[in-house]
Protein backbone atom coordinates (compact mmCIF):
# COMPACT_ATOMS: atom_id res chain seq x y z
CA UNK A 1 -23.89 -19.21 4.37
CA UNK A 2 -22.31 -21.28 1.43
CA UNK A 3 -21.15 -19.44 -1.33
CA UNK A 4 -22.39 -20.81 -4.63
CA UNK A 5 -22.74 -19.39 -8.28
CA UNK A 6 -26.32 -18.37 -7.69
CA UNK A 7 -25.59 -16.59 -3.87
CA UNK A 8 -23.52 -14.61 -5.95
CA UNK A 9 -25.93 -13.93 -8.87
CA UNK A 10 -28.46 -12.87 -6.17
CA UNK A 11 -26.36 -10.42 -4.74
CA UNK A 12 -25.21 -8.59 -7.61
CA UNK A 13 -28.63 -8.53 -9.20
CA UNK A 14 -29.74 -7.55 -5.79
CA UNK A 15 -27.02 -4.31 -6.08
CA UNK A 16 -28.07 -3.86 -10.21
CA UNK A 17 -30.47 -1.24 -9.06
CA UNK A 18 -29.49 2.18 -7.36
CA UNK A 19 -32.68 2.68 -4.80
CA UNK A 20 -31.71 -0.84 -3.39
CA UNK A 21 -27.58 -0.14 -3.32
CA UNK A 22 -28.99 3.04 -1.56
CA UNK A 23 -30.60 0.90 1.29
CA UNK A 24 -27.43 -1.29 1.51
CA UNK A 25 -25.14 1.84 1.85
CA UNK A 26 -27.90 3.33 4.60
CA UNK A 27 -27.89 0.01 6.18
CA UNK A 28 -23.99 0.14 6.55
CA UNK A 29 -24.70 2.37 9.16
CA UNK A 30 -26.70 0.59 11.17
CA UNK A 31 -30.09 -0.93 11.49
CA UNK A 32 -33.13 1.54 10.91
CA UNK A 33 -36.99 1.10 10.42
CA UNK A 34 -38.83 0.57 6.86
CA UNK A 35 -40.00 4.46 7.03
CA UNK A 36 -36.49 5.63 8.01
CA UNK A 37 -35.37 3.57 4.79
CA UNK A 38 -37.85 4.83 2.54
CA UNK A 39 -38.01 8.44 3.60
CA UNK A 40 -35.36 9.74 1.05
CA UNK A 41 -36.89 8.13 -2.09
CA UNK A 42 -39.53 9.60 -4.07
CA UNK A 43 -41.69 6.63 -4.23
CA UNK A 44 -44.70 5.02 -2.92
CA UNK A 45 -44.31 2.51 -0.02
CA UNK A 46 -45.11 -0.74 -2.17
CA UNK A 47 -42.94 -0.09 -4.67
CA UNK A 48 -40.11 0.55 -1.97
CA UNK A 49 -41.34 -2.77 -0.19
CA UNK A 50 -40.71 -4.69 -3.76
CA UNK A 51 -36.95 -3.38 -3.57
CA UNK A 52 -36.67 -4.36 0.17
CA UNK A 53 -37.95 -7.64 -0.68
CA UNK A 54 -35.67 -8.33 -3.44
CA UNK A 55 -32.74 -7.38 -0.73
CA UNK A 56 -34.33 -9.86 1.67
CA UNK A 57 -34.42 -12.78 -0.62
CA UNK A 58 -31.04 -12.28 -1.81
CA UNK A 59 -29.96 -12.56 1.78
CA UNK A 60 -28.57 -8.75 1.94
CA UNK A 61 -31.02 -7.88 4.44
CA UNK A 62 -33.25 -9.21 7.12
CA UNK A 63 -36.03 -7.48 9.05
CA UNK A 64 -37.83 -8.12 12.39
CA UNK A 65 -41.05 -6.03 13.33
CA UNK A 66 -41.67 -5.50 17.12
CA UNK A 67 -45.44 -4.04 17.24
CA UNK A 68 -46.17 -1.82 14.19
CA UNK A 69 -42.22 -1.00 13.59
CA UNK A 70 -40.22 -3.51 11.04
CA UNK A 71 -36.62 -3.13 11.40
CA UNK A 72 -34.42 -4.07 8.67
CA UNK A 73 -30.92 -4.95 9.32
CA UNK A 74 -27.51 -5.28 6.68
CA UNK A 75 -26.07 -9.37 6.31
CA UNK A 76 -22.52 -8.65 5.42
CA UNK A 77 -22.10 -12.15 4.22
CA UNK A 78 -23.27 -12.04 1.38
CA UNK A 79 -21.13 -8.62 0.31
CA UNK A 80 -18.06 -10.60 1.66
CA UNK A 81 -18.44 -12.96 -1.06
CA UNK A 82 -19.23 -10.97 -3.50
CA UNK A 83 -15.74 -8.66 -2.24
CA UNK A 84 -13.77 -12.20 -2.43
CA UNK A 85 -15.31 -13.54 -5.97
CA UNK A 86 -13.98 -9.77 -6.85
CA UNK A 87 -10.97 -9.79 -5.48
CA UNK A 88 -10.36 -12.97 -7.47
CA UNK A 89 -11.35 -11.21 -10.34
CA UNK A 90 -9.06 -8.20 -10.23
CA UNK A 91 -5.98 -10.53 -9.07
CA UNK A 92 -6.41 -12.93 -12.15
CA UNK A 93 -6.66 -9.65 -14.96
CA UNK A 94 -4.10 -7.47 -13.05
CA UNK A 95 -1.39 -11.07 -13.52
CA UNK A 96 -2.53 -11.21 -17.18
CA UNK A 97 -2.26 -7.23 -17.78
CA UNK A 98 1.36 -7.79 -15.83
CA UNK A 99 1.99 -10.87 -18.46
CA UNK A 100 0.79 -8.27 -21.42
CA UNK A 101 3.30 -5.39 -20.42
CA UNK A 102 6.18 -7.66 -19.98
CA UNK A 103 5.16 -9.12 -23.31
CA UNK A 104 5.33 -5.55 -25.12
CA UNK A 105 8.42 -4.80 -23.35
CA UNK A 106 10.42 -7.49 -24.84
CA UNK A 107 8.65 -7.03 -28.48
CA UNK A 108 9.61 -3.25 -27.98
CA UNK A 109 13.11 -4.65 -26.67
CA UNK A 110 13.67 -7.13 -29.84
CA UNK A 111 12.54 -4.23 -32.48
CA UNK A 112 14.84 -2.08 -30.89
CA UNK A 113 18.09 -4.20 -31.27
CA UNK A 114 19.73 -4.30 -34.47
């Protein structure tokens, strides 16, 4: 799976809503059924089927059904890229945060020489 701008805006707007973060964190776990999934939410089944398919076309999940049971499995691709563009993110402002203190240290330093 290629990384690309919108892989990434499909994943986070996949994880934007709570119920469907749920179903990633119960997926961590390991694989479990559509009625296993939805059991803990206080919704009806086609409006948990909407999130599901939002996680399915954002690539977090897939399903297979074998007879009358669809099982829906975690792809930990796409969270790996989404942990890397992050990662990124938190390198580039902790530098710049480093550059700002060492900044205010020498202003601090210069005020405080006579």
């Amino acid at each position: 799976m290629s990384v690309t701008p919108s892989t990434l805006d499909d994943t986070f707007r996949a994880l934007a809503d709570p119920t469907r973060r749920a179903v990633v964190q119960a997926l961590g776990r390991g694989p479990a059924s559509v009625s296993e999934l939805a059991r803990p939410f206080e919704m009806a089944l086609p409006s948990f089927l909407q999130h599901l398919r939002v996680l399915e076309e954002s690539g977090l999940v897939t399903t297979a059904k074998s007879g009358r049971v669809r099982t829906c499995s975690l792809r930990r691709e796409p969270l790996a890229a989404a942990e890397t563009w992050l990662e990124a993110q938190r390198s580039l402002w902790t530098q710049r945060l480093d550059q700002l203190d060492a900044f205010v240290l020498t202003l601090k330093n210069d005020e405080e020489r006579p």
